[in-house]
N, C-alpha and C. Protein backbone atom coordinates (compact mmCIF):
# COMPACT_ATOMS: atom_id res chain seq x y z
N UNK A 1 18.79 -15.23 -64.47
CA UNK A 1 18.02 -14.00 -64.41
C UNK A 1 16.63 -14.24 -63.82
N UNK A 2 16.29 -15.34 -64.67
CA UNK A 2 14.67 -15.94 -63.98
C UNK A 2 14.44 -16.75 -63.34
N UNK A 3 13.38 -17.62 -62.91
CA UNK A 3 13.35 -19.23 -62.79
C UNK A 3 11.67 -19.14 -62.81
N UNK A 4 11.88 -20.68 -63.13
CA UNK A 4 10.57 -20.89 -63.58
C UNK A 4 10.41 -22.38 -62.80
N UNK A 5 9.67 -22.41 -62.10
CA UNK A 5 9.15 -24.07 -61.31
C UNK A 5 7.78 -24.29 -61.88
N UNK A 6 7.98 -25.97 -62.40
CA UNK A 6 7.12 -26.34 -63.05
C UNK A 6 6.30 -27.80 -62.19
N UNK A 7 5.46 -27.86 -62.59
CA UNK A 7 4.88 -29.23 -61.81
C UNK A 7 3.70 -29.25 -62.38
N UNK A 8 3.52 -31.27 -62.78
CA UNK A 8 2.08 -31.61 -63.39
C UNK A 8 2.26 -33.24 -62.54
N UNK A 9 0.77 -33.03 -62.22
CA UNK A 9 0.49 -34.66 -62.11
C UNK A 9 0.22 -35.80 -62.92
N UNK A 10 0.55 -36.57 -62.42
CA UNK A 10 0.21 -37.62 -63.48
C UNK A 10 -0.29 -38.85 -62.88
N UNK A 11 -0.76 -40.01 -63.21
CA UNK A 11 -0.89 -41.14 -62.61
C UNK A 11 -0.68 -42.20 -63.61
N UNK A 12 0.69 -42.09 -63.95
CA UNK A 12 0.91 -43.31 -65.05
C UNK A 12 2.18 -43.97 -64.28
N UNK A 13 2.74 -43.55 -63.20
CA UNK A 13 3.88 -44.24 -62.37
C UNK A 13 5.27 -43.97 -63.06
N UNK A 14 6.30 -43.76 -62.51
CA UNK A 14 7.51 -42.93 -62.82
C UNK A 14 7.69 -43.40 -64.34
N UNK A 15 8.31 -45.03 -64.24
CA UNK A 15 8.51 -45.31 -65.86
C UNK A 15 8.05 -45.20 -66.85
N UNK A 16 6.45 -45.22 -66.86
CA UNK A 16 5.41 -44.73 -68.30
C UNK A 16 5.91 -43.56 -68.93
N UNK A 17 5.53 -42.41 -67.25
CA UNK A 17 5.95 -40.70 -67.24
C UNK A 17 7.17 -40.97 -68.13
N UNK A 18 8.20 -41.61 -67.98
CA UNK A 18 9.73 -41.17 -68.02
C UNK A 18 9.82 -41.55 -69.71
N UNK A 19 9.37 -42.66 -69.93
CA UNK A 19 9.31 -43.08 -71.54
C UNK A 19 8.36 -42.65 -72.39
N UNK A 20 7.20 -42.06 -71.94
CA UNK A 20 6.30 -40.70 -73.05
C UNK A 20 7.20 -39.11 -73.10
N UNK A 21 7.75 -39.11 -71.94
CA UNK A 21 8.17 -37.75 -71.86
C UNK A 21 9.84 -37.73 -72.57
N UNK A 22 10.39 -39.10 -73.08
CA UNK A 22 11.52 -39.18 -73.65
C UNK A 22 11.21 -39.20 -75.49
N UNK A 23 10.20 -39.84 -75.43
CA UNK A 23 9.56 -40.38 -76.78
C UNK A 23 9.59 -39.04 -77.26
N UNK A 24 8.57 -38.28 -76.39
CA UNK A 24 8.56 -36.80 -77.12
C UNK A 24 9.90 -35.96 -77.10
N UNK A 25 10.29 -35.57 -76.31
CA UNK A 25 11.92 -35.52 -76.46
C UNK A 25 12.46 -35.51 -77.58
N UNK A 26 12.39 -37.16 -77.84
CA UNK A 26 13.22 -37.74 -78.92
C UNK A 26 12.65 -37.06 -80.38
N UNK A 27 11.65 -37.48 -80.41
CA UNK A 27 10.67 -37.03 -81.53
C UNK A 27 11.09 -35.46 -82.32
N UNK A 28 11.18 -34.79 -81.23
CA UNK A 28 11.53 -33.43 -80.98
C UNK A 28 12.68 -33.60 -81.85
N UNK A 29 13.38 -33.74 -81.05
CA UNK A 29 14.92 -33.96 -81.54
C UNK A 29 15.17 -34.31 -83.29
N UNK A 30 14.26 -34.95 -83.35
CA UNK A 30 14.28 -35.28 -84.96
C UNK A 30 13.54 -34.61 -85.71
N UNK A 31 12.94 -34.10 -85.10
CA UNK A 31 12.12 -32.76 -85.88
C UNK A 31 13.23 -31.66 -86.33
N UNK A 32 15.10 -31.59 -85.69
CA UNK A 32 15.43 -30.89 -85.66
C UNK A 32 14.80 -29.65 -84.85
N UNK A 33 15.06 -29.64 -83.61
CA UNK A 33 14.25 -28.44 -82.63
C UNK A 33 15.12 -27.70 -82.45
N UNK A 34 15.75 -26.52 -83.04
CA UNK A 34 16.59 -25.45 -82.56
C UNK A 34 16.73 -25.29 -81.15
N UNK A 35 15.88 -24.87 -80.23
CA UNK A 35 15.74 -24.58 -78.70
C UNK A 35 16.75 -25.99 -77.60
N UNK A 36 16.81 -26.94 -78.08
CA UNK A 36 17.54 -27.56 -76.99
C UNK A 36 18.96 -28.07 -77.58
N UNK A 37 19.67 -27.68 -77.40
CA UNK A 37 21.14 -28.02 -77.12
C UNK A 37 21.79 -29.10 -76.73
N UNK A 38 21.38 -29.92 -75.55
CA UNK A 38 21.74 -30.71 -74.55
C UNK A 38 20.70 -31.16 -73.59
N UNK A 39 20.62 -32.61 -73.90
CA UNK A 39 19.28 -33.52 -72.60
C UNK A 39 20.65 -34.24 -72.30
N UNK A 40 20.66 -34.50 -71.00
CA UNK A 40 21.11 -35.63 -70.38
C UNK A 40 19.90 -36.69 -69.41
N UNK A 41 20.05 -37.85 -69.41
CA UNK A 41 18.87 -38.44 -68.69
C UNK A 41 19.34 -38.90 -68.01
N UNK A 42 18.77 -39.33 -67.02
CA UNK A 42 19.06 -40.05 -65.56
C UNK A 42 18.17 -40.78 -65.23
N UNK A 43 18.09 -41.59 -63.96
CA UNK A 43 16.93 -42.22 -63.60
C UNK A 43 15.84 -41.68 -62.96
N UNK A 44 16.51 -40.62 -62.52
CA UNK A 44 14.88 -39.66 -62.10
C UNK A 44 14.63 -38.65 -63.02
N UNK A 45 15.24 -38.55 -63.91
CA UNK A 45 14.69 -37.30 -64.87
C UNK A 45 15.69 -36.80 -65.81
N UNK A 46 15.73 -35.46 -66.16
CA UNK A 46 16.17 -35.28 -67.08
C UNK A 46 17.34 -33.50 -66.71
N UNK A 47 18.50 -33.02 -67.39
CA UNK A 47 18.99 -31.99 -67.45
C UNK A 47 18.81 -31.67 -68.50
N UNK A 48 18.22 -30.55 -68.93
CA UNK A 48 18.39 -29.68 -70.02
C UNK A 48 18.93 -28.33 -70.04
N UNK A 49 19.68 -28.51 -71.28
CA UNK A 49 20.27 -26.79 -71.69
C UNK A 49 19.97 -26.62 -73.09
N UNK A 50 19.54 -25.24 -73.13
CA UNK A 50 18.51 -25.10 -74.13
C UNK A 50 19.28 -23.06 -74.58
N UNK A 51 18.73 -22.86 -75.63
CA UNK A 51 18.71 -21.60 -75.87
C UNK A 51 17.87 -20.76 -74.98
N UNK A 52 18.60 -20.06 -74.45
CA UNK A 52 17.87 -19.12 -73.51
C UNK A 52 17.64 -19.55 -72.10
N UNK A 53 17.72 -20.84 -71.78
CA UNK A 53 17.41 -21.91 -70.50
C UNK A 53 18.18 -22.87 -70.32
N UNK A 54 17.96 -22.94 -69.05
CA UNK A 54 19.33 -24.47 -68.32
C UNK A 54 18.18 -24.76 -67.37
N UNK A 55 18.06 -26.10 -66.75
CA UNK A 55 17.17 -26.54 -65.91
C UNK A 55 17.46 -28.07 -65.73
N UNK A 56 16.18 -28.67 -64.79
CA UNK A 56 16.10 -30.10 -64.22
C UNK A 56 15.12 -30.55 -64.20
N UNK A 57 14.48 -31.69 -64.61
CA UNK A 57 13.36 -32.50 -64.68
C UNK A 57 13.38 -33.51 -63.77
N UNK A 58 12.46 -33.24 -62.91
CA UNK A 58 12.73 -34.55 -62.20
C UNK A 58 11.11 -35.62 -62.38
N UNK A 59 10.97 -36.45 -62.61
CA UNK A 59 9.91 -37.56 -62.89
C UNK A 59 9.73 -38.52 -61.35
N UNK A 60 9.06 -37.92 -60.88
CA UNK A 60 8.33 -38.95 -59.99
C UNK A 60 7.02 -39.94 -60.30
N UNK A 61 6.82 -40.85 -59.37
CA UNK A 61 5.84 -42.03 -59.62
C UNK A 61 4.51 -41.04 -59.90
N UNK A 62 4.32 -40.04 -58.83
CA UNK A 62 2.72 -39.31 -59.43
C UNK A 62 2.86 -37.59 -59.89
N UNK A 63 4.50 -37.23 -60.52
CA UNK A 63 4.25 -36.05 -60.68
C UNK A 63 5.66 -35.94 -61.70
N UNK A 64 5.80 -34.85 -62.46
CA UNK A 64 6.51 -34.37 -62.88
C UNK A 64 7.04 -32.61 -62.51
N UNK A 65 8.28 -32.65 -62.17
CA UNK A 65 8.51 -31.35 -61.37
C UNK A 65 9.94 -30.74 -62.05
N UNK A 66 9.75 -28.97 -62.41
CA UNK A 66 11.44 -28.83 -63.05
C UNK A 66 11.75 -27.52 -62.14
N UNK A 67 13.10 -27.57 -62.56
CA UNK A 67 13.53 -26.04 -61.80
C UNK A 67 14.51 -25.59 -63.26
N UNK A 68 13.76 -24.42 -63.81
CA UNK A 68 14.48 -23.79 -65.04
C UNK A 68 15.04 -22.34 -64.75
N UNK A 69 15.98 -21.86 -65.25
CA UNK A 69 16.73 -20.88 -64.91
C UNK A 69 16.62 -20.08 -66.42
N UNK A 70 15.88 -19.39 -66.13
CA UNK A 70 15.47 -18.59 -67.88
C UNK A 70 17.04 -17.51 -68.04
N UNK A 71 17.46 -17.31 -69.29
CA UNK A 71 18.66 -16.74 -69.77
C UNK A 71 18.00 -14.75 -69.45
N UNK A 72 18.54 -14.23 -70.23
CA UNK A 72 17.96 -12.55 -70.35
C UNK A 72 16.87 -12.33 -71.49
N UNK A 73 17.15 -13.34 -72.30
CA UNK A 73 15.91 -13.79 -73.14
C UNK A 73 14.12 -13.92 -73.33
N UNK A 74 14.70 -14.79 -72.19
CA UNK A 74 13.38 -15.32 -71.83
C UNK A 74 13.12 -14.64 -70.58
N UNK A 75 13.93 -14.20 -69.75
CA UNK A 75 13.15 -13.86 -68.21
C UNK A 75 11.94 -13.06 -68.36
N UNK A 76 12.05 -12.41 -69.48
CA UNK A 76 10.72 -11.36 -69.56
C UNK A 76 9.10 -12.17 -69.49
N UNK A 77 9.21 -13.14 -69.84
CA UNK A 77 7.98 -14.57 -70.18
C UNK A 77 7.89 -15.64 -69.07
N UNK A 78 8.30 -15.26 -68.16
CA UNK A 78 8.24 -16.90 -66.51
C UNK A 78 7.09 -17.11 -66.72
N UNK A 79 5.59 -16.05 -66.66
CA UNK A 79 4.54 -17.03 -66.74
C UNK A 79 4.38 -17.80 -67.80
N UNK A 80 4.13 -17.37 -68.74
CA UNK A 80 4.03 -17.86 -70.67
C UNK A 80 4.76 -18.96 -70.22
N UNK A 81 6.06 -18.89 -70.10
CA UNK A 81 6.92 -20.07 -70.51
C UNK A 81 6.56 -21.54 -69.58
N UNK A 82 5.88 -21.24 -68.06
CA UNK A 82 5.44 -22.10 -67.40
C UNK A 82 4.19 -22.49 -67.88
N UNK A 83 3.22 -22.04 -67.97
CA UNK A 83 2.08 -21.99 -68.68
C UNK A 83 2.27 -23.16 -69.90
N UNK A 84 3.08 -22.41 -70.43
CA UNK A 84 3.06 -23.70 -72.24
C UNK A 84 3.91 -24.67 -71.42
N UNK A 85 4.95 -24.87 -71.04
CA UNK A 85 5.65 -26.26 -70.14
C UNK A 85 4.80 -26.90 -70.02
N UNK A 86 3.82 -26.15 -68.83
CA UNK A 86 2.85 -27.65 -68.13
C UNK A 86 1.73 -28.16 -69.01
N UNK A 87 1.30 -27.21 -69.95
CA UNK A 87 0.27 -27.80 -70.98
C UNK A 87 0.91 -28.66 -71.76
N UNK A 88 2.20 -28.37 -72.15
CA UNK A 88 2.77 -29.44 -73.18
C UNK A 88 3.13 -30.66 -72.40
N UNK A 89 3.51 -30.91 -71.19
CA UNK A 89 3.53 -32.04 -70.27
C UNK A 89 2.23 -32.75 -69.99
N UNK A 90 1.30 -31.86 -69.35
CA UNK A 90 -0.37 -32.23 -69.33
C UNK A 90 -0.21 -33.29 -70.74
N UNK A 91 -0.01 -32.87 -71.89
CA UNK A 91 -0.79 -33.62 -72.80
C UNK A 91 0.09 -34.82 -73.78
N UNK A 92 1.54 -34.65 -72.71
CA UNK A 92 2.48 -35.95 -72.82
C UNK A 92 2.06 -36.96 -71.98
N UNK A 93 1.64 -36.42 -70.85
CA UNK A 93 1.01 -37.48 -69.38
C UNK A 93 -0.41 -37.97 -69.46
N UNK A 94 -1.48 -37.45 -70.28
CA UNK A 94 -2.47 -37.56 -69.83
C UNK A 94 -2.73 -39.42 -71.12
């Protein structure tokens, strides 16, 4: 219904990016987080399917970049939902 493209810089080089941004992930995950369903990881990043969202993470050496496909749910929120993404990435990367 939606999409939402996300992108933050970083300068910690792909693997740092890839193992803070899993840590939290994980963390997540054990918090029990209702919203995600399904991470698969890869070497450049990540697939997620989530309540309300399906998308792709991809982790480069100086950036982090996604392409999310918001459900009927969420399409009403693309900015909000990009907005909190990149702040919550900003402050996994920084």
């Amino acid at each position: 219904m939606g999409q939402v493209q996300i992108r933050v810089e970083h300068a910690l080089g792909r693997a740092e990016a890839q193992r803070r941004i899993r840590a939290a992930a994980d963390a997540q995950a054990q918090k029990g987080s209702k919203y995600v369903q399904s991470l698969t990881w890869s070497e450049g990043g990540a697939h997620v399917v989530g309540d309300g969202f399906e998308g792709t993470l991809t982790i480069g050496d100086t950036d982090v970049a996604g392409d999310v496909e918001l459900g009927w749910k969420l399409a009403f929120f693309p900015l909000k939902i990009q907005r909190e993404a990149e702040a919550y990435l900003r402050e996994i990367l920084r």
